[in-house]
Protein backbone atom coordinates (compact mmCIF):
# COMPACT_ATOMS: atom_id res chain seq x y z
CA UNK A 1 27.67 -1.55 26.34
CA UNK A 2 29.21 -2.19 29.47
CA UNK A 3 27.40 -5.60 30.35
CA UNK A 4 28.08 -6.81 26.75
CA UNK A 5 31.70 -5.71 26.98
CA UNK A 6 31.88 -7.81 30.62
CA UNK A 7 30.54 -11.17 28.62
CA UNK A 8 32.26 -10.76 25.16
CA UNK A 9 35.58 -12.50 26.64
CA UNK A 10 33.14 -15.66 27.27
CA UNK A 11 31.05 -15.12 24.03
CA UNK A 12 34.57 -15.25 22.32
CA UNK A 13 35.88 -18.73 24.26
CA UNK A 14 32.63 -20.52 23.56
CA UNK A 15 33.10 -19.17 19.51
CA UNK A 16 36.60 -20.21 19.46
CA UNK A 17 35.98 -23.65 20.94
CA UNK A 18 33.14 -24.20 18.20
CA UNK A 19 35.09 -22.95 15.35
CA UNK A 20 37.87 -25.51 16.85
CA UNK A 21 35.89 -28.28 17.04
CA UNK A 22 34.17 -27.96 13.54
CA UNK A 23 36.31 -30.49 11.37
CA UNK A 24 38.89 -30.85 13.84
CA UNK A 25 39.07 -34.66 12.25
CA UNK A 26 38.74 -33.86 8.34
CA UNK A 27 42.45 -33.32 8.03
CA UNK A 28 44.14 -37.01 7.69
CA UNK A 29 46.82 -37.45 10.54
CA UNK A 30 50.13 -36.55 9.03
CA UNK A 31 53.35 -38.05 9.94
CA UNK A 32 54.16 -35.97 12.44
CA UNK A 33 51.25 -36.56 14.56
CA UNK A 34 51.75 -40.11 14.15
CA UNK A 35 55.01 -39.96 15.65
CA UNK A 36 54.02 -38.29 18.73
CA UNK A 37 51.48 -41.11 19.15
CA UNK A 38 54.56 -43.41 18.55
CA UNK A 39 56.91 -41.42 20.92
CA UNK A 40 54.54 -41.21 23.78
CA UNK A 41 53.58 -44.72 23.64
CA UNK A 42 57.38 -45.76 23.84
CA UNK A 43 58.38 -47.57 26.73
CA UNK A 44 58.06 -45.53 29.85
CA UNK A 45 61.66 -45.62 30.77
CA UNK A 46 63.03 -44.48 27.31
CA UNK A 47 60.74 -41.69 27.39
CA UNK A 48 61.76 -40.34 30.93
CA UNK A 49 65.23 -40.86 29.14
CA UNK A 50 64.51 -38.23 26.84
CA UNK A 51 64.66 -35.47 28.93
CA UNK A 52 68.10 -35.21 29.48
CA UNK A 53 69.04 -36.64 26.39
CA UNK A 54 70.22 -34.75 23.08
CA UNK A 55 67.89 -34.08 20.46
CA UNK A 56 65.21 -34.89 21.33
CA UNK A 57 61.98 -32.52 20.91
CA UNK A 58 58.74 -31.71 23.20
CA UNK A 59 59.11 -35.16 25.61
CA UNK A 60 57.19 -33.19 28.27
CA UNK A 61 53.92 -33.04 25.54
CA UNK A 62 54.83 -37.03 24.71
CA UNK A 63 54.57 -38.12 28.36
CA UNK A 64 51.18 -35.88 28.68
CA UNK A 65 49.87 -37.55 25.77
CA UNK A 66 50.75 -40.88 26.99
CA UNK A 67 48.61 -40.22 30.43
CA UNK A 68 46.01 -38.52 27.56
CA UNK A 69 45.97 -42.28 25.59
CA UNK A 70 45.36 -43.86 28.64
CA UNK A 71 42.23 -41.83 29.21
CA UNK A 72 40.83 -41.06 25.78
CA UNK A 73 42.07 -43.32 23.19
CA UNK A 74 44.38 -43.33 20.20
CA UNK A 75 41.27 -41.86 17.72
CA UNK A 76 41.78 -38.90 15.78
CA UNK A 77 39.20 -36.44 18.30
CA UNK A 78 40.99 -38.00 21.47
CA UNK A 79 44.37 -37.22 19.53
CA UNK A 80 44.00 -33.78 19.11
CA UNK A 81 41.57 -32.47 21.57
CA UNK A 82 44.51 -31.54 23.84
CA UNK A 83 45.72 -29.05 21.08
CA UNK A 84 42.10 -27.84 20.79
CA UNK A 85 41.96 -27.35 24.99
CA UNK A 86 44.84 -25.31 24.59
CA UNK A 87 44.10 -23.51 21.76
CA UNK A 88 40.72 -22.17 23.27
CA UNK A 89 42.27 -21.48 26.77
CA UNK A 90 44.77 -19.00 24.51
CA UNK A 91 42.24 -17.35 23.96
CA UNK A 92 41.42 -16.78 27.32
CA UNK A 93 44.61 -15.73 28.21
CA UNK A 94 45.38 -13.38 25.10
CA UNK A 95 42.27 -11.12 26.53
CA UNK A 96 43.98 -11.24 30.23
CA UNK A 97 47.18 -10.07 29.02
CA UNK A 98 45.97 -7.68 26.83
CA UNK A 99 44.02 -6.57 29.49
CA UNK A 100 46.83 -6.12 31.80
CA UNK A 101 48.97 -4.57 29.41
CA UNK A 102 46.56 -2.07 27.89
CA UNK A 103 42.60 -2.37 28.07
CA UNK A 104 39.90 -4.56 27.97
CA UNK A 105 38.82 -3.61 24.35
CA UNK A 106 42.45 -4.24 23.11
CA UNK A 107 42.38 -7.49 25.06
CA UNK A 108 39.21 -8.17 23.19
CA UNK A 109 40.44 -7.63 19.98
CA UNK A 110 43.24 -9.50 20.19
CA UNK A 111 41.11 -12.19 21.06
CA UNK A 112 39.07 -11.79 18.57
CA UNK A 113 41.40 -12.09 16.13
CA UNK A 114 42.74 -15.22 17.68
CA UNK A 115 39.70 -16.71 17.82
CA UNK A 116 39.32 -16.47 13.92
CA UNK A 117 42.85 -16.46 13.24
CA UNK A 118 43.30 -19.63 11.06
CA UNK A 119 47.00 -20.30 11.77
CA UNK A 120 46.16 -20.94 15.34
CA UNK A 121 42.95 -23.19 14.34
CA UNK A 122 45.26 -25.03 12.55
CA UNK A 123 47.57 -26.16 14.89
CA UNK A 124 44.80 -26.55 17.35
CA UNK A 125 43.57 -29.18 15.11
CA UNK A 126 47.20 -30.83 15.16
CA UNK A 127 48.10 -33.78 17.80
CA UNK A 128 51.42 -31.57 18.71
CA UNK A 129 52.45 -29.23 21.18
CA UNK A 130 52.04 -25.91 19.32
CA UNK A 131 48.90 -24.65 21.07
CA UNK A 132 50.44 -25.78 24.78
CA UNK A 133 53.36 -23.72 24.18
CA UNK A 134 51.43 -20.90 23.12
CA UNK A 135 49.18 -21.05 26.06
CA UNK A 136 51.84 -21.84 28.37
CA UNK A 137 54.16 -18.56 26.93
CA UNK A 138 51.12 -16.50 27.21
CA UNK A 139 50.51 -17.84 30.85
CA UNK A 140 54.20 -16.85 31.83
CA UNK A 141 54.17 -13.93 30.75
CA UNK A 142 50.56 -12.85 32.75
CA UNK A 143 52.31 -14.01 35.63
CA UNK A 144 55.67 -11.97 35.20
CA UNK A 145 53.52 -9.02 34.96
CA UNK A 146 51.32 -9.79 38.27
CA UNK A 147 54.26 -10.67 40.01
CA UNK A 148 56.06 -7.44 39.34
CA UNK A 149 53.00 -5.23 40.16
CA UNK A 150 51.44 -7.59 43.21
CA UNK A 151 54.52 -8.99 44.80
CA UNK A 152 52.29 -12.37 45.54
CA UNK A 153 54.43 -15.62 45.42
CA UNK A 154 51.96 -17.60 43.60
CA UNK A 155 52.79 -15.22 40.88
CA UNK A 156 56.43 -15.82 41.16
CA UNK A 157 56.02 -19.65 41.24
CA UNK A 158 53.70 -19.54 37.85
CA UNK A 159 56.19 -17.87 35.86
CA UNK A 160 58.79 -20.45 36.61
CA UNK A 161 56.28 -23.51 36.52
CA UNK A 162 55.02 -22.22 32.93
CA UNK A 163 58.45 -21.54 31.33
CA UNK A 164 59.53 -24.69 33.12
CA UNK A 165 56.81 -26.97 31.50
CA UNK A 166 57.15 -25.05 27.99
CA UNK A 167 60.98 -25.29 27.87
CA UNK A 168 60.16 -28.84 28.11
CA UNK A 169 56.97 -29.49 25.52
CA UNK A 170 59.41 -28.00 22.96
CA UNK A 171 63.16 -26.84 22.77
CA UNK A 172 62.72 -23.34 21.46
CA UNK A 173 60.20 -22.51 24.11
CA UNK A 174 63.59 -21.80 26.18
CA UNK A 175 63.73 -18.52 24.14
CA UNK A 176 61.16 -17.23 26.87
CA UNK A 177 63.72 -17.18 29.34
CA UNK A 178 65.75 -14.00 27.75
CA UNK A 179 62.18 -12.67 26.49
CA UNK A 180 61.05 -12.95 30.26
CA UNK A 181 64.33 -10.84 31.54
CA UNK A 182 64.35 -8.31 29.33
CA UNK A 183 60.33 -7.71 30.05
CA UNK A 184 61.19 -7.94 33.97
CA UNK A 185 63.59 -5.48 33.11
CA UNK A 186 61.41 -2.95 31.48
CA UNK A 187 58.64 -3.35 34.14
CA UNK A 188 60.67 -3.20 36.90
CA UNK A 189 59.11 -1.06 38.98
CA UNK A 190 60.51 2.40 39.85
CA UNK A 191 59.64 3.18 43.45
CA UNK A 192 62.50 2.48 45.46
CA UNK A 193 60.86 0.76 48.00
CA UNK A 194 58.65 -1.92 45.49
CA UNK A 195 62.05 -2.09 43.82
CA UNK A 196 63.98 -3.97 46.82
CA UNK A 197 60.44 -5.86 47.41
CA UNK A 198 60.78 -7.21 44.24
CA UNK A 199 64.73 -8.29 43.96
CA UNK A 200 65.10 -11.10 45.91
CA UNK A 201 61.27 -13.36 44.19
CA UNK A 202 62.46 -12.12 41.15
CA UNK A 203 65.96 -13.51 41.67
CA UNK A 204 64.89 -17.09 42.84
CA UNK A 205 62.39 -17.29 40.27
CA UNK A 206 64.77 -16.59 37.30
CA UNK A 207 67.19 -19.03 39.14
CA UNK A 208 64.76 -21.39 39.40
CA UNK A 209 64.30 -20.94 35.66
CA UNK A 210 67.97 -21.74 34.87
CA UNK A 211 68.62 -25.06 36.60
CA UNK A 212 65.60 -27.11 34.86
CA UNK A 213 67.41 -25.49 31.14
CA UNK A 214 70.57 -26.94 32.04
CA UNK A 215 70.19 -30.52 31.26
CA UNK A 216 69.40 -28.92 27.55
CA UNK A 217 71.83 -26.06 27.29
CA UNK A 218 74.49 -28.45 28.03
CA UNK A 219 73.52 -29.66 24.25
CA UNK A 220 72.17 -27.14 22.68
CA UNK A 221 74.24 -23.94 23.08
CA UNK A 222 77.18 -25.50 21.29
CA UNK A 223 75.41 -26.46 18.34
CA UNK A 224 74.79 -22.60 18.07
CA UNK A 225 77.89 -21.75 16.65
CA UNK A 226 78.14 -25.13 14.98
CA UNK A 227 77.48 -24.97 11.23
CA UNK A 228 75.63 -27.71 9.84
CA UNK A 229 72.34 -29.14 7.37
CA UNK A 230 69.45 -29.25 9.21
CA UNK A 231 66.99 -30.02 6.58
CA UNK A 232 65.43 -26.44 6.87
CA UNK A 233 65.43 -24.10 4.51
CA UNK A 234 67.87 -21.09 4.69
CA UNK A 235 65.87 -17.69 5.24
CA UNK A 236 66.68 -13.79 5.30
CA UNK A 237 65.84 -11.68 8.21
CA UNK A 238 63.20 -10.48 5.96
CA UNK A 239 61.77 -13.64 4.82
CA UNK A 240 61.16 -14.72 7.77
CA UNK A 241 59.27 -12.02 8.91
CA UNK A 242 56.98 -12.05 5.91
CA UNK A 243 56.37 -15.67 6.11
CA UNK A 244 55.43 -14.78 9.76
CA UNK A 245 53.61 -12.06 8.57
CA UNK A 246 51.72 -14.60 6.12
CA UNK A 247 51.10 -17.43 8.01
CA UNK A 248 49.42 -14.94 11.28
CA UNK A 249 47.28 -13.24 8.74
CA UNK A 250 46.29 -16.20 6.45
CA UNK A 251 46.64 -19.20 7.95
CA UNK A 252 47.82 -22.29 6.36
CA UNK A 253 45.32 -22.57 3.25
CA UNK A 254 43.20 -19.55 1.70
CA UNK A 255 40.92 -18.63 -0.54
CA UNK A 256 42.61 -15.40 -1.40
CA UNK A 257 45.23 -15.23 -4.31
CA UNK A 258 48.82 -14.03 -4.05
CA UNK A 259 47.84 -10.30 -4.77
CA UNK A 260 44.95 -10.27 -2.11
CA UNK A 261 46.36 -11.90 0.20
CA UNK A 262 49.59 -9.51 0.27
CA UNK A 263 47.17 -7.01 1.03
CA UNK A 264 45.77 -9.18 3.97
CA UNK A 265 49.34 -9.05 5.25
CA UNK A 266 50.20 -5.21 4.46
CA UNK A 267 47.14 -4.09 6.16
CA UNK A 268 47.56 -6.17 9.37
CA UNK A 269 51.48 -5.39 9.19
CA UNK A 270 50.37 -1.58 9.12
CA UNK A 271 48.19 -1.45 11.72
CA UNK A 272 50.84 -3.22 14.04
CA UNK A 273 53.67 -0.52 13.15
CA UNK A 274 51.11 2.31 13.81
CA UNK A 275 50.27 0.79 16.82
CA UNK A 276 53.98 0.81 18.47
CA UNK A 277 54.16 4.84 16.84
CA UNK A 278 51.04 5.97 18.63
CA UNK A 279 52.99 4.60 21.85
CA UNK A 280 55.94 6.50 21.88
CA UNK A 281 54.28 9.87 23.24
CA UNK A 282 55.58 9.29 26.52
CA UNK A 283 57.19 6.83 29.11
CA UNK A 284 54.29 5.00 30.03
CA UNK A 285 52.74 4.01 26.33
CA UNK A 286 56.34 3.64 25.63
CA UNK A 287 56.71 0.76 27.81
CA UNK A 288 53.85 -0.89 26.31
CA UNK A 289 54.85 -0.57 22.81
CA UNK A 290 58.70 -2.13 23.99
CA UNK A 291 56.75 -4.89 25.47
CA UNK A 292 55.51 -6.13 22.07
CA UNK A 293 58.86 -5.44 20.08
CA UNK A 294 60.67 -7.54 22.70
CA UNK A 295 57.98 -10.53 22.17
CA UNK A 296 58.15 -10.22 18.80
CA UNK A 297 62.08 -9.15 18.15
CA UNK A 298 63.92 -11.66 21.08
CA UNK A 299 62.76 -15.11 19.39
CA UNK A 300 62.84 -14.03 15.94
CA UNK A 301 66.38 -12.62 16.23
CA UNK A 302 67.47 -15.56 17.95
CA UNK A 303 66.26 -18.06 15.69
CA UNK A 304 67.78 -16.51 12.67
CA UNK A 305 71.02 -15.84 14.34
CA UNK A 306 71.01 -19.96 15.33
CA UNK A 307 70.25 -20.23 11.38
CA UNK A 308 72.85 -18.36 9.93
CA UNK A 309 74.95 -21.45 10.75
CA UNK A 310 72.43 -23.98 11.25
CA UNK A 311 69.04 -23.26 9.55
CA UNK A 312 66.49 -23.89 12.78
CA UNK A 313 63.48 -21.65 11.13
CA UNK A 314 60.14 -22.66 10.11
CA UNK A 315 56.98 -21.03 11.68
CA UNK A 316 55.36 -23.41 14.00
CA UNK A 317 58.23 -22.70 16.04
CA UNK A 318 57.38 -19.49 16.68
CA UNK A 319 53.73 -19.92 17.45
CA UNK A 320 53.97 -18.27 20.71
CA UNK A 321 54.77 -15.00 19.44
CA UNK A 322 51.70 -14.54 17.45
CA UNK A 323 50.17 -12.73 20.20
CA UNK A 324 51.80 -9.94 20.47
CA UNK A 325 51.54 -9.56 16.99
CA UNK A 326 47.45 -9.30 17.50
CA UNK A 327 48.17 -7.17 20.12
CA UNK A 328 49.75 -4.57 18.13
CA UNK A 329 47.22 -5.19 16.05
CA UNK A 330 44.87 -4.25 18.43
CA UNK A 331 46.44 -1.38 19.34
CA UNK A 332 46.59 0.07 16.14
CA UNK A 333 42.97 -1.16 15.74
CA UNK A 334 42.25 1.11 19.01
CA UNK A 335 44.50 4.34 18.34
CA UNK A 336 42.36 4.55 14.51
CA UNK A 337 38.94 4.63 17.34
CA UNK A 338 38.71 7.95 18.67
CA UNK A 339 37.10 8.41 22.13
CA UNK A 340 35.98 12.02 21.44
CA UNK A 341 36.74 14.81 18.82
CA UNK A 342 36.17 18.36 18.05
CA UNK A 343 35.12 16.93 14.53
CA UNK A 344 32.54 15.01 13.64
CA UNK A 345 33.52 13.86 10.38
CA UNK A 346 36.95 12.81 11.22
CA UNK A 347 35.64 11.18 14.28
CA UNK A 348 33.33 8.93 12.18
CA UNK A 349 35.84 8.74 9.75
CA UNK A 350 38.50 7.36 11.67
CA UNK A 351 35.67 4.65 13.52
CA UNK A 352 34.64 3.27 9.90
CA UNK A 353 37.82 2.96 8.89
CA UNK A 354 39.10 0.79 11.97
CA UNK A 355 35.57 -1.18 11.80
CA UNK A 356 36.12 -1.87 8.22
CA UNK A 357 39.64 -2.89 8.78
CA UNK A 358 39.21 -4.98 11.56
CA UNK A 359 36.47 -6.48 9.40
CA UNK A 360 38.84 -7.26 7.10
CA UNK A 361 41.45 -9.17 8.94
CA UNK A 362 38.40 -11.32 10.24
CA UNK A 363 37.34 -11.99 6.70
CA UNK A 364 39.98 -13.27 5.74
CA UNK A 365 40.64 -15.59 9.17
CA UNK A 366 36.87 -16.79 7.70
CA UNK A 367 38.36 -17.66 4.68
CA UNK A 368 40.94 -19.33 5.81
CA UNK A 369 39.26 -21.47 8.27
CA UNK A 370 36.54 -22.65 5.54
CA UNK A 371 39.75 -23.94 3.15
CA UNK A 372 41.26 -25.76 5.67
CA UNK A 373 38.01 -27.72 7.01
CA UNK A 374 37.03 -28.24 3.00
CA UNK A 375 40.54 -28.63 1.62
CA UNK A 376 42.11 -31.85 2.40
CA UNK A 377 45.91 -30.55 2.84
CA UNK A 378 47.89 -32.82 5.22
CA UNK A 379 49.24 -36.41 3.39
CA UNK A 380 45.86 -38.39 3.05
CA UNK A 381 47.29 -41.84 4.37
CA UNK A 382 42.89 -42.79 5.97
CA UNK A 383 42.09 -42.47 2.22
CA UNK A 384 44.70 -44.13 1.21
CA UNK A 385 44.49 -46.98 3.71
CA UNK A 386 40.66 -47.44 2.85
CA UNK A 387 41.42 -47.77 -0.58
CA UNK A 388 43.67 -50.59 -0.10
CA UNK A 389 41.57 -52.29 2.77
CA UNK A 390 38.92 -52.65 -0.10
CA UNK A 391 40.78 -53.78 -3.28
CA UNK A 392 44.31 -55.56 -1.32
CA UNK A 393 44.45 -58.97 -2.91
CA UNK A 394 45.72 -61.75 -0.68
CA UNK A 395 49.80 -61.83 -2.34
CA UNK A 396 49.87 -58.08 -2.87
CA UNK A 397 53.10 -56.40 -1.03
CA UNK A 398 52.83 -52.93 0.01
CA UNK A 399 55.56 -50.91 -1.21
CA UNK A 400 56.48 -47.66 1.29
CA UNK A 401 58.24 -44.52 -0.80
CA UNK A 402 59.64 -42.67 1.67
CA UNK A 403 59.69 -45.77 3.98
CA UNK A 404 59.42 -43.20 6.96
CA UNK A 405 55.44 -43.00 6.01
CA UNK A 406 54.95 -46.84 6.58
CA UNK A 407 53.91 -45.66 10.41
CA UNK A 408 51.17 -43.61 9.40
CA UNK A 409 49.61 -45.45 7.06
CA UNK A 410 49.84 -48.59 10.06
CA UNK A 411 47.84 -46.34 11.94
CA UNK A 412 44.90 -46.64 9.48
CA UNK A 413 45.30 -50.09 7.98
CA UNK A 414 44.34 -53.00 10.24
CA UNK A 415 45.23 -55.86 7.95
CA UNK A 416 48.13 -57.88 8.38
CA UNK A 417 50.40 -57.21 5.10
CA UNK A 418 53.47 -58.01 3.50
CA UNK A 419 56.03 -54.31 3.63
CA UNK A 420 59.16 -52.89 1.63
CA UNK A 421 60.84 -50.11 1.80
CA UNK A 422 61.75 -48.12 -1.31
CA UNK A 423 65.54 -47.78 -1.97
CA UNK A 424 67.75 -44.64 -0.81
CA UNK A 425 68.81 -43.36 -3.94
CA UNK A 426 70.06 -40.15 -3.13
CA UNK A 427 73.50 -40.39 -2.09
CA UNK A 428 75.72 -37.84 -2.90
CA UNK A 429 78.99 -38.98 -5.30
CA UNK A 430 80.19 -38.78 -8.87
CA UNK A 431 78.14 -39.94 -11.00
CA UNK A 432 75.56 -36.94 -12.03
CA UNK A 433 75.96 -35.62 -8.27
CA UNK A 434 74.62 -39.54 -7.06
CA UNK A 435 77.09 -42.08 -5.60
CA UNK A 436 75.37 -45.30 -7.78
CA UNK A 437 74.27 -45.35 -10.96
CA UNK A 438 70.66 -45.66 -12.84
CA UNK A 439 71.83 -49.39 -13.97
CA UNK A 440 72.92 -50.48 -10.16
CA UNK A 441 69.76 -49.03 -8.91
CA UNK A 442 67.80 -51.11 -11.42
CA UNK A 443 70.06 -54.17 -10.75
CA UNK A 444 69.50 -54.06 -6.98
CA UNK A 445 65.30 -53.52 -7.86
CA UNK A 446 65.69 -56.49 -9.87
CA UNK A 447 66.62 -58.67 -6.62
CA UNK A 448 64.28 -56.95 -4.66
CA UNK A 449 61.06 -57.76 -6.70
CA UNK A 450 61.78 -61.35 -7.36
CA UNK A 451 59.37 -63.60 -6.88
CA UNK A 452 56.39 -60.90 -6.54
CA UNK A 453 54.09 -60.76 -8.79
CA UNK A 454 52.06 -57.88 -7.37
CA UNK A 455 52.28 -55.21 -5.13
CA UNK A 456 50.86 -51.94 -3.83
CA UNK A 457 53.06 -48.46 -4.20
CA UNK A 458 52.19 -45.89 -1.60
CA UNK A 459 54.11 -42.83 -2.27
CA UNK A 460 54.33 -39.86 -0.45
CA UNK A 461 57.56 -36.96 -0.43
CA UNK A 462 59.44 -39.27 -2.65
CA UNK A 463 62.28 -36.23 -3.47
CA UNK A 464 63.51 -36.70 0.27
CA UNK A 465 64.24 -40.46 -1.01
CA UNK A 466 64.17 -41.04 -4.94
CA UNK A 467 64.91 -37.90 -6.40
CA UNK A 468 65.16 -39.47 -9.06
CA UNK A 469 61.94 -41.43 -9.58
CA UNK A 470 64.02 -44.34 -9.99
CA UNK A 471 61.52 -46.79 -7.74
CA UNK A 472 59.02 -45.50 -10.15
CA UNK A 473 60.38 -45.78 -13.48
CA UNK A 474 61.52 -49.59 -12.47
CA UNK A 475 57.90 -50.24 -11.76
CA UNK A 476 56.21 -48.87 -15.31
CA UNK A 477 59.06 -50.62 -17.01
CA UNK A 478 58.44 -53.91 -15.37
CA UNK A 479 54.90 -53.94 -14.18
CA UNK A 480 51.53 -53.30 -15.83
CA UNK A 481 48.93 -50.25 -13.48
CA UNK A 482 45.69 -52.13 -12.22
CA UNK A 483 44.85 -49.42 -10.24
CA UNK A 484 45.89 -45.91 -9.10
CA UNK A 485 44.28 -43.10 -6.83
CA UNK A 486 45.87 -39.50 -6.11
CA UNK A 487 45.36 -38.06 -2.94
CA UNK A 488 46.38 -35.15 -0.94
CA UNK A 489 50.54 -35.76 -1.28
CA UNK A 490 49.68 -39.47 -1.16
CA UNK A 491 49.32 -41.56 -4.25
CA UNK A 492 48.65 -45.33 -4.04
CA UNK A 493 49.06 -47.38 -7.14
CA UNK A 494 48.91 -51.60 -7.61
CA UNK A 495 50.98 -52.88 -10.12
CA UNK A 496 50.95 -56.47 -11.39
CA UNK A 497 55.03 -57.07 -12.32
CA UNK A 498 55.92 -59.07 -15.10
């Protein structure tokens, strides 16, 4: 038990990079991936730029992907293999600090249940920095934890080099910072002696954390109290936490319906809460139970404190707190598993039950990682390119609803082509809530299509543009379908006009 216990932590790397790499390129790359291509091939000076600039988003992960490009290509594999690297290393480092913080079998379950966790396959199939952060949070946090039991400097210097580099792959990553000081805080060691060892490394380090945040802080902390629109959607406390709750336990796309999968999420929300109880017996297990609420609690209450004026949530953001999350579900998992007992039954009883529950949650990370390598789910722009690379006539125009798609779809069409944008039409004013009416929206489509005699619509989020369907309705009134073909939120249809 011992030997296999020694190579399960490899078993599991070697399983999650082969669940990772199965159908890492059946998604389509979605718009957002596309951009970060786009970013991190900008020219080199405007992307040191971003840095200090305001609002801008991850330009550490767009430089590394530019040096990645150079190396590997723009294909979809080269694209997203960093996310994948990541994403398995995670793994890695979930069993370390689980191991540091509690045991090796925790730290193996929590692994485990990263490995399978579909969420995190997900977004280590995505060409963004969701998986870096992760790995990089996780990474900061080991070395808080050595540095505060060992003393060692190279300790010291990898907390502030990972919080560093993940402040600047994405902007919320900065939340570590507080997370880190209140963990230093309840670690801090209570022998005198370690104590003044400790003060003055852990006092450079955290200033050394502050100075690189400055150049964003000087933008970002007054938009905190700054109300605002976003785009995001406005969220309780409490739906945030069961999205959360939903995304960690299900992953983007499952099998399971609504009433299954809200047991999915109970059980693995259960386990977590009796988890921190068993850990409030005394000081030490205390400690380790605060560790995981102040993971969890710091960047969640943060985020929907920012949102209360200006709405910041959605879950990616978050990424890097879904391991403590599989922590305390570990050490639920662990507290239900009995080392000894005076009876037999409840012994066994209490095993089965945290075998068949653990089975459970991986059942359902199964489930969710065969939808999302069989269910196409991100905007299908390669199918839709290779439709029109076959039928495209020579005077056909492509037509872009939302415009803000006509990257993506560049990325998979090769051809040289005539482009439009579709129209704006959803300025606010007086007339039905729009500033111009149906009649000049129709008189300004009328200019716009003169002269063509066919063209190409690709459509994709059309409410953010044409709520509407205005763009739409001109075409069927005017124009005569040849040919459509519905994809995953794309839909490409050739009209001939009249």
């Amino acid at each position: 038990a011992t030997r296999l216990l020694r190579f399960a932590p490899y078993a599991l790397v070697l399983l999650a990079c082969l669940l990772r790499l199965n159908s890492i390129t059946f998604q389509s790359l979605w718009r957002d991936e596309v951009d970060a291509v786009r970013f991190a091939l900008a020219p080199l000076p405007d992307v040191i730029k971003t840095f200090s600039q305001p609002g801008f988003n991850g330009p550490l992960y767009f430089l590394m992907l530019r040096g990645w490009i150079g190396l590997a290509g723009q294909s979809e594999f080269a694209l997203r293999f960093p996310s994948l690297m990541f994403g398995v290393i995670s793994i890695a480092l979930i069993y370390s600090v689980g191991t540091r913080l509690f045991s090796r079998p925790i730290g193996l379950v929590a692994a485990l249940l990263l490995t399978f966790s579909g969420y995190h396959v997900w977004y280590s199939q995505e060409a963004k920095m969701y998986t870096l952060i992760t790995a990089l949070a996780l990474a900061a946090i080991y070395c808080l934890r050595r540095g505060l039991e060992d003393g060692r400097a190279r300790f010291w210097m990898g907390l502030v080099v990972c919080t560093s580099l993940a402040m600047y792959a994405h902007i919320l990553a900065a939340l570590i910072i507080p997370t880190a000081g209140l963990l230093c805080s309840l670690w801090w060691p209570r022998a005198a002696d370690v104590r003044r060892q400790r003060l003055k490394p852990a006092l450079i380090a955290f200033g050394l954390l502050i100075v690189p945040y400055l150049p964003l802080a000087a933008w970002q902390l007054p938009l905190v109290f700054q109300p605002g629109n976003t785009g995001f959607g406005r969220y309780t406390l409490g739906e945030m936490l069961n999205v959360l709750n939903g995304a960690y336990t299900r992953g983007i796309l499952n099998s399971l319906d609504n009433t299954w999968g809200a047991v999915i999420a109970g059980l693995a929300a259960t386990l977590a809460f009796f988890g921190w109880l068993t850990r409030l017996t005394d000081r030490a297990r205390l400690t380790t139970a605060l560790t995981l609420l102040i993971w969890l609690a710091v960047p969640t209450l943060s985020i929907w404190f920012v949102s209360l004026n200006r709405p910041l949530f959605t879950d990616r953001y978050l990424i890097w707190i879904m391991p403590a999350y599989y922590l305390s579900i570990a050490v639920g998992l662990a507290a239900l598993w009995p080392a000894a007992s005076a009876r037999p039954i409840i012994h066994h009883a209490r095993r089965f039950s945290a075998a068949i529950a653990l089975s459970v949650l991986i059942g359902a990370g199964a489930l969710s990682l065969n939808a999302q390598a069989t269910t196409p789910y991100k905007s299908d722009f390669r199918s839709a390119a290779a439709v029109i690379t076959q039928a495209k006539q020579a005077d056909d125009v492509l037509l872009f609803q939302i415009p803000y798609i006509q990257t993506t779809f560049d990325y998979y069409f090769k051809q040289p082509y005539t482009g439009l944008a579709g129209p704006y039409t959803n300025f606010p004013g007086n007339n039905d809530g729009y500033q111009d009416t149906e009649a000049v929206i129709f008189t300004q489509l009328d200019q716009t299509f003169a002269g063509i005699s066919s063209l190409w619509l690709v459509a994709s989020e059309v409410t953010m543009w044409d709520q509407r369907d205005l763009l739409q309705r001109w075409l069927d009134d005017h124009g005569t379908r040849t040919q459509q073909h519905v994809f995953a939120q794309v839909t490409v249809t050739r009209y001939e006009l009249k």
